[in-house]
Protein backbone atom coordinates (compact mmCIF):
# COMPACT_ATOMS: atom_id res chain seq x y z
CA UNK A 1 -36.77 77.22 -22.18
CA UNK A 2 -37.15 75.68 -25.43
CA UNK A 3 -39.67 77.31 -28.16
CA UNK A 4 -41.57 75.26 -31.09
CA UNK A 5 -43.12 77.32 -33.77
CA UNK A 6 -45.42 75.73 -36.86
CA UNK A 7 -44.42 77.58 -39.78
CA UNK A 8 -46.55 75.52 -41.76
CA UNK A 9 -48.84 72.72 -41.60
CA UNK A 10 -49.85 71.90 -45.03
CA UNK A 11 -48.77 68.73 -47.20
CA UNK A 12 -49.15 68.53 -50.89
CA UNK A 13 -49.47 72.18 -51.83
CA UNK A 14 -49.80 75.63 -50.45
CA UNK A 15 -52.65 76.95 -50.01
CA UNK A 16 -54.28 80.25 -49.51
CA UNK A 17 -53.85 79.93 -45.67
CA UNK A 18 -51.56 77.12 -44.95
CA UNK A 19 -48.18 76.78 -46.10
CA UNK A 20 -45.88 73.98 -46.72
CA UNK A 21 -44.35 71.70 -43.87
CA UNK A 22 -41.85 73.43 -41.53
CA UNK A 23 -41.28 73.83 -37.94
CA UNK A 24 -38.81 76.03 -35.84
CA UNK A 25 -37.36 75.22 -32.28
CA UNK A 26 -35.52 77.89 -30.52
CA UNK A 27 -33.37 77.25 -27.69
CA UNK A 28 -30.43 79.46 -25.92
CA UNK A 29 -30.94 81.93 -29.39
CA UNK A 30 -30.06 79.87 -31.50
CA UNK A 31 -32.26 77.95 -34.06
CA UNK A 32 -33.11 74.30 -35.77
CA UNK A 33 -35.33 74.11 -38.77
CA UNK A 34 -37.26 70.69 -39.86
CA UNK A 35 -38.32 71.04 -43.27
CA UNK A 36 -38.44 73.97 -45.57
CA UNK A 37 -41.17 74.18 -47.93
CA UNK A 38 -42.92 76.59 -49.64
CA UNK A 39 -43.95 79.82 -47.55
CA UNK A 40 -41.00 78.78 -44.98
CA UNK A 41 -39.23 82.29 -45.52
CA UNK A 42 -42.58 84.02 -45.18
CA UNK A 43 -43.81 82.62 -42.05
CA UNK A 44 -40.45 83.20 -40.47
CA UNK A 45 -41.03 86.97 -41.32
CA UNK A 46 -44.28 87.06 -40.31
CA UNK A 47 -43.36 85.81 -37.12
CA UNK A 48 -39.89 87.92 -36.83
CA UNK A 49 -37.60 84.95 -35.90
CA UNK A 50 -34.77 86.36 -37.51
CA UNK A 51 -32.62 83.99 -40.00
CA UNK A 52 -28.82 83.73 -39.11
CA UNK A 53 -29.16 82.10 -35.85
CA UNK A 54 -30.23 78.98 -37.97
CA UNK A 55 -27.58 76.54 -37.21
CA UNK A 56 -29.41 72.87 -38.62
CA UNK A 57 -31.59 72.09 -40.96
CA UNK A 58 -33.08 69.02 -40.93
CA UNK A 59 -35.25 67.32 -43.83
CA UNK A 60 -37.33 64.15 -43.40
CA UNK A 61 -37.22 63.37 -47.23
CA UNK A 62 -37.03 64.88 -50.64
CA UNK A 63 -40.51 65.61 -51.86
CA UNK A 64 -41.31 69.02 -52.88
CA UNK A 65 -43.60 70.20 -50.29
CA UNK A 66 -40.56 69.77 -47.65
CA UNK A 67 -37.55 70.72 -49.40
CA UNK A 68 -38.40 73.41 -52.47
CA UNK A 69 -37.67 76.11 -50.01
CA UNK A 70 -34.12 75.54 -49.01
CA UNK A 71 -32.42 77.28 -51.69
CA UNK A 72 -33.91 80.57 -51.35
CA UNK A 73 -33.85 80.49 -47.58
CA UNK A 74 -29.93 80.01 -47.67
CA UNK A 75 -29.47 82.79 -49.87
CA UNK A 76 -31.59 84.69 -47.29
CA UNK A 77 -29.12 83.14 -44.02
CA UNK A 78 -26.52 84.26 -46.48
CA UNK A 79 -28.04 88.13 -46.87
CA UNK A 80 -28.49 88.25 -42.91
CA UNK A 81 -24.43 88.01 -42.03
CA UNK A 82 -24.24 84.77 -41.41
CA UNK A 83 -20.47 83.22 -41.90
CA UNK A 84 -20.53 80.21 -39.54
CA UNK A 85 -21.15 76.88 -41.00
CA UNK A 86 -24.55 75.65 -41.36
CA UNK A 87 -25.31 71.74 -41.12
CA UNK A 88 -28.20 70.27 -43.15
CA UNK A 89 -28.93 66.69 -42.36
CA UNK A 90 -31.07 64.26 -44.15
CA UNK A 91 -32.31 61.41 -45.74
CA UNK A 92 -30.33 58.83 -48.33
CA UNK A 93 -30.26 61.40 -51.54
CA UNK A 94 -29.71 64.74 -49.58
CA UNK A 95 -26.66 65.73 -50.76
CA UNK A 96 -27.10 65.50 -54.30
CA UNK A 97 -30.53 67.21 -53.38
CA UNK A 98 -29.03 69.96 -52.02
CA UNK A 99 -26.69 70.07 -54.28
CA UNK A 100 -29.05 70.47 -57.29
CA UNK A 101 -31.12 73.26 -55.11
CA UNK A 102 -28.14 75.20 -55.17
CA UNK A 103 -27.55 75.79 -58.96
CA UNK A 104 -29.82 78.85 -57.66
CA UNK A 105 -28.08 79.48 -54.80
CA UNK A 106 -24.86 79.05 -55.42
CA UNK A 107 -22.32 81.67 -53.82
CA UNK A 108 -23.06 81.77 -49.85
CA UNK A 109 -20.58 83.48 -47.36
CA UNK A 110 -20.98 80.79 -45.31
CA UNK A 111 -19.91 76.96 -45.97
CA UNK A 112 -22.76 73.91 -45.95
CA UNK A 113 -22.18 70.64 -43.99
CA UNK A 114 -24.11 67.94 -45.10
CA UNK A 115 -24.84 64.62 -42.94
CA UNK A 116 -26.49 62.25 -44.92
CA UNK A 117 -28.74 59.28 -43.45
CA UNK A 118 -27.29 58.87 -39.71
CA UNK A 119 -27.66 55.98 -38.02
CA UNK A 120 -26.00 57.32 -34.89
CA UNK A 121 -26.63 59.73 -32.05
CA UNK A 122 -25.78 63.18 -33.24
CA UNK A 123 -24.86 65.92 -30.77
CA UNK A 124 -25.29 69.39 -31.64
CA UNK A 125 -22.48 71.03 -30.30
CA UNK A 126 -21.16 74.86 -31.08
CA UNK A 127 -20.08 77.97 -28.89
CA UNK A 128 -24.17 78.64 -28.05
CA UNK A 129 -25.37 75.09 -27.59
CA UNK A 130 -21.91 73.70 -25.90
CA UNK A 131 -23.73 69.54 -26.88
CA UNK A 132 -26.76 70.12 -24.73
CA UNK A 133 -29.07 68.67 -27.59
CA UNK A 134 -28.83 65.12 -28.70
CA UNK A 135 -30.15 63.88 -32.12
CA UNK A 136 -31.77 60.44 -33.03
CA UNK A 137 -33.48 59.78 -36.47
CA UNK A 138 -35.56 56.78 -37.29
CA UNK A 139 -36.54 55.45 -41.06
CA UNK A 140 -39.42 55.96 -41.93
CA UNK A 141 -42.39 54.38 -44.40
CA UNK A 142 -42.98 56.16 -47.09
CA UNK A 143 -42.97 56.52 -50.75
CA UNK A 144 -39.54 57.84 -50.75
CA UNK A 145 -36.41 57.75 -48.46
CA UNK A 146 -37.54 59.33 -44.79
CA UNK A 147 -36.54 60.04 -41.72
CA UNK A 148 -38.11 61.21 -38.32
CA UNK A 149 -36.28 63.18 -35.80
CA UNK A 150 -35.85 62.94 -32.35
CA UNK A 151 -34.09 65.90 -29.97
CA UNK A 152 -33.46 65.20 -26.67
CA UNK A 153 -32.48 68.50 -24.51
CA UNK A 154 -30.43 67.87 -21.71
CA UNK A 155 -30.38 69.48 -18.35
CA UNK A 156 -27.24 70.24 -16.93
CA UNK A 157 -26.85 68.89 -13.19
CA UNK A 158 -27.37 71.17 -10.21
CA UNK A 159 -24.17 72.62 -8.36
CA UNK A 160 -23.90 70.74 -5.35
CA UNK A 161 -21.80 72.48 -2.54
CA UNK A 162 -22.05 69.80 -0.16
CA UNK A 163 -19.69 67.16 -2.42
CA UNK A 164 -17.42 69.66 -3.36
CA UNK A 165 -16.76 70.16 0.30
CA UNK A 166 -16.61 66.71 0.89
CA UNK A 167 -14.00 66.14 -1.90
CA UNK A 168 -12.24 69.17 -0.77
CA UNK A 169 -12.25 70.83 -4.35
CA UNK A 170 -11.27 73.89 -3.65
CA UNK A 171 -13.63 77.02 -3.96
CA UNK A 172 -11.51 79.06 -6.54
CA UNK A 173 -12.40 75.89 -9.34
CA UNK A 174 -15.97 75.62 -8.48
CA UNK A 175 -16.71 77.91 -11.33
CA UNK A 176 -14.23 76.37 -13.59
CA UNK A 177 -15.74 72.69 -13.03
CA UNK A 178 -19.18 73.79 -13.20
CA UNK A 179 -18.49 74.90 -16.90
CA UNK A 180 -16.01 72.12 -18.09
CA UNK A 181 -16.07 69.17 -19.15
CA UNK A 182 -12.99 67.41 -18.30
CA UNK A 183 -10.42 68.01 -15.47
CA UNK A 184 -8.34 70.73 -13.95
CA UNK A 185 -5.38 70.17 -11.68
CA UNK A 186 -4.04 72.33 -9.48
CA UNK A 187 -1.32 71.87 -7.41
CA UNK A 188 -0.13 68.57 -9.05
CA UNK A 189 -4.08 67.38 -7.90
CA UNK A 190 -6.65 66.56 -10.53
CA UNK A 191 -10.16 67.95 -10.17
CA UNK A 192 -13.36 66.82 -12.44
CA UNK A 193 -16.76 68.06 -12.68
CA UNK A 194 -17.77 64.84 -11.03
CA UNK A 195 -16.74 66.11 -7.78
CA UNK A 196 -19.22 69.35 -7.60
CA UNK A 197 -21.93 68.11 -9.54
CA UNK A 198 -25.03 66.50 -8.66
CA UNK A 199 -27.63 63.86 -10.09
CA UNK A 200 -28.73 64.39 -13.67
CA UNK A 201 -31.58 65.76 -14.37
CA UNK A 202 -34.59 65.21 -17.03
CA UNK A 203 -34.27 66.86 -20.04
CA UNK A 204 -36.83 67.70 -22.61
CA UNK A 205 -37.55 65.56 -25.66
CA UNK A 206 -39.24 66.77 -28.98
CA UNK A 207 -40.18 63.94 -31.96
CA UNK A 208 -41.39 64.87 -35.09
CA UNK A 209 -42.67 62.31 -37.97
CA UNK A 210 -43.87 62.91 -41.04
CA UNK A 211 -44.29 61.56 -43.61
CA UNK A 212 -45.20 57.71 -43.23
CA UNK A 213 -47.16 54.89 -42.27
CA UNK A 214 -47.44 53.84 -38.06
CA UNK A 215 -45.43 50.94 -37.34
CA UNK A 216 -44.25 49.91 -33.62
CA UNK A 217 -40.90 51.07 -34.25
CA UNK A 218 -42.07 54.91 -34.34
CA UNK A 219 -44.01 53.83 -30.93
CA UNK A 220 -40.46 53.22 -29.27
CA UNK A 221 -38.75 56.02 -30.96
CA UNK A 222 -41.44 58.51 -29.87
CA UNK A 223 -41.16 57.14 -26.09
CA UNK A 224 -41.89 59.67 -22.90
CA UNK A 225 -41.66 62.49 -25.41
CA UNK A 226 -42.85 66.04 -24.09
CA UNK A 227 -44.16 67.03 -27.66
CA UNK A 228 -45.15 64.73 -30.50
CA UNK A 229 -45.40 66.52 -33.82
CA UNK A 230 -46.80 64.39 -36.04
CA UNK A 231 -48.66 64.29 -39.51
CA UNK A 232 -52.20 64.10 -40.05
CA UNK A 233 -52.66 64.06 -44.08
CA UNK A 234 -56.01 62.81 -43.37
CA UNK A 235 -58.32 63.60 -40.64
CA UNK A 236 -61.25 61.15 -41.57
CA UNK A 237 -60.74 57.56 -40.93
CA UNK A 238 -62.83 56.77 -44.05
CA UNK A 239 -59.79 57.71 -45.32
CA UNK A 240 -57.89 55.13 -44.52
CA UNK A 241 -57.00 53.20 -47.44
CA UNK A 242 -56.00 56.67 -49.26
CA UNK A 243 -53.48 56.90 -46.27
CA UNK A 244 -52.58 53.13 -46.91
CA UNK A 245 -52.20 53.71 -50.62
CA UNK A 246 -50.03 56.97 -50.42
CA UNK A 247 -48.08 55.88 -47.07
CA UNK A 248 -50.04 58.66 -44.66
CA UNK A 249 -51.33 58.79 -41.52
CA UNK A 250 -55.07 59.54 -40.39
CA UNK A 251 -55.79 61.46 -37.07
CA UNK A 252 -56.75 58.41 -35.19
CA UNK A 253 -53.70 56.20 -36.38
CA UNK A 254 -51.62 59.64 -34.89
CA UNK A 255 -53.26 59.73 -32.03
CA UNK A 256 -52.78 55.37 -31.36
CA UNK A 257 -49.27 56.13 -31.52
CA UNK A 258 -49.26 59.04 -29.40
CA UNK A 259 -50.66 57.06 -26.48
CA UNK A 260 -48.70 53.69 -26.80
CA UNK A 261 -45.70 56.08 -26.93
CA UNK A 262 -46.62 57.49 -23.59
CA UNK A 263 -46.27 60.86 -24.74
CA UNK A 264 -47.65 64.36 -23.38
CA UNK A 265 -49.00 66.21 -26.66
CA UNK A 266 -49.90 65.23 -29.57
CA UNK A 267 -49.60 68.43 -32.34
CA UNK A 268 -51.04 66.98 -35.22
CA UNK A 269 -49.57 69.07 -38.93
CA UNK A 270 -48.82 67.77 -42.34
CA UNK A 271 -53.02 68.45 -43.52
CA UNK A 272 -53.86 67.45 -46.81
CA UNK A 273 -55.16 69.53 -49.07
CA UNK A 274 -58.43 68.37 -49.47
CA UNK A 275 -59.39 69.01 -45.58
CA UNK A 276 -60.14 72.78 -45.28
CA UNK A 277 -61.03 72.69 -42.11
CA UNK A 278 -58.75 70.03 -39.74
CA UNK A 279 -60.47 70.82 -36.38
CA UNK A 280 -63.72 68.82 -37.90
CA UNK A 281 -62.00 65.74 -37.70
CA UNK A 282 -60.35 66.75 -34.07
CA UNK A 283 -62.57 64.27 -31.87
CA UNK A 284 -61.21 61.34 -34.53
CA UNK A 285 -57.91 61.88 -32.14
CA UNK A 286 -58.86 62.71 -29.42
CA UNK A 287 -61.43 59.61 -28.57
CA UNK A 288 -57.68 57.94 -28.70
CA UNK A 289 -55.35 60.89 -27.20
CA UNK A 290 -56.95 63.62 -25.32
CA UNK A 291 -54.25 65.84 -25.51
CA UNK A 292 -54.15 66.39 -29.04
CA UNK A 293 -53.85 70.25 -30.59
CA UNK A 294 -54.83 71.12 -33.96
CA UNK A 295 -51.77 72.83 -35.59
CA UNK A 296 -52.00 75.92 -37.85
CA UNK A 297 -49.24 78.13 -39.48
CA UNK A 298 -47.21 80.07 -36.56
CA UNK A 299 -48.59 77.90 -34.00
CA UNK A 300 -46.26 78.50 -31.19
CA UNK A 301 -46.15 76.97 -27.40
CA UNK A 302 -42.96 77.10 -25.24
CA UNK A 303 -41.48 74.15 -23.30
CA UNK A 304 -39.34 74.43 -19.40
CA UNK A 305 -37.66 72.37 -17.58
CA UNK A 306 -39.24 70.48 -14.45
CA UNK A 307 -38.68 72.31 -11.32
CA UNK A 308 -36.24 69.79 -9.76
């Protein structure tokens, strides 16, 4: 099971109840954070997550509404015990960005790996996650370097006890196969996983974008997703050419991509701060994408596998 909490929804500023741009996915215990601004640390207290399971960070671009939170929340990772390394991964510019953040956060018992800009599948790999979860990022639109992020979790295949028969593995490896990943030999004979395992199964994909304009290239990135996060700075389509000018997106340009992109839900985030009340414009979406939820700070859904 794979959990998605909205730390905070707002874009621009904080306000009196909406914080900055952040979500948190849990999966197996362990945690990924996209974006850390303002009120990050709060929410996450508010909502008793914990802070050392954090093992990425991931920022779509260096404005101050997604970023001015990192320093303060490492030194917080740092108070909690953590001492294995942490990755952040960004946009061109992140590692002099967090670099510069950490003039106030400078000693941490734990040691930072930055990725910057990847153009290449990323698997998330450690003792808790073993490479179940695959990373893609896309370039964005906007007014600055930006990236959205893509996490595909896989689903490991079924144990099938009908091939393993029929390749005569025998029974004392079955467990051994089930949780490797290359071979074992025994008796001078080599044994893979191959030979006990069955079909693949779906996984479960997760896309967030913000902050940019719609283009057909976020359309193909956003594919079959289960959950489409995406940013809704403006919820009135009168609004367009503000969304134009500052490289935004309005709740009906969300919600176009959301159904050429064949995706499930559409959580709309990222609210500017001049729309108090987002579920006005809610309809603007859904006319487009019925399956479109209002987020708000601590929003929080969980997501399981197909029974298969």
């Amino acid at each position: 099971m794979i959990d998605l909490l909205l730390l905070g929804c707002g874009g621009g500023m904080p306000m009196p109840n909406r914080f900055l741009s952040s979500l948190l996915i849990g999966y197996k215990g362990r945690k990924i954070l996209i974006d850390c601004g303002e009120g990050t640390q709060v929410s996450m207290r508010m909502s008793n997550t914990g802070f050392k399971s954090i093992d990425v960070i991931c920022i779509t671009h260096i404005h101050g509404d997604h970023i001015v939170g990192l320093p303060g929340l490492l030194g917080t990772i740092g108070n909690s015990g953590r001492k294995e390394i942490l990755t952040i991964i960004g946009p061109e510019g992140i590692t002099e960005a967090v670099n510069g953040l950490r003039t106030i956060a400078n000693w941490l018992p734990y040691e930072i790996n930055i990725i910057e800009n990847p153009k290449e599948t990323l698997s998330i790999d450690n003792e808790y996650i073993n490479g179940d979860i695959e990373l893609l990022t896309l370039e964005l639109d906007h007014s600055s370097p930006c990236i959205g992020y893509s996490f595909y979790f896989k689903r490991k295949p079924k144990f099938d006890v009908k091939k393993a028969l029929e390749n005569n593995v025998p029974k004392i490896l079955w467990s051994k196969l089930q949780k490797n990943k290359g071979k074992v030999v025994l008796d001078g004979k080599e044994y893979t996983k191959e030979m006990v395992m069955g079909e693949e199964r779906k996984g479960i994909k997760i896309t967030m974008i913000t902050d940019t304009r719609p283009n057909k290239s976020i359309e193909k990135f956003i594919k079959k997703s289960d959950y489409f996060i995406c940013e809704g700075t403006y919820g009135d389509q009168q609004d367009l050419e503000k969304a134009m000018k500052n490289k935004h997106m309005t709740f009906k340009e969300a919600a176009k991509l959301a159904k050429n992109g064949e995706v499930k839900k559409l959580l709309l985030t990222h609210f500017g701060n001049a729309m108090n009340d987002p579920a006005l414009y809610i309809n603007n979406a859904k006319e487009i994408f019925e399956n479109t939820i209002i987020g708000f700070d601590r929003y929080s859904t969980n997501l399981k596998f197909e029974q298969v």
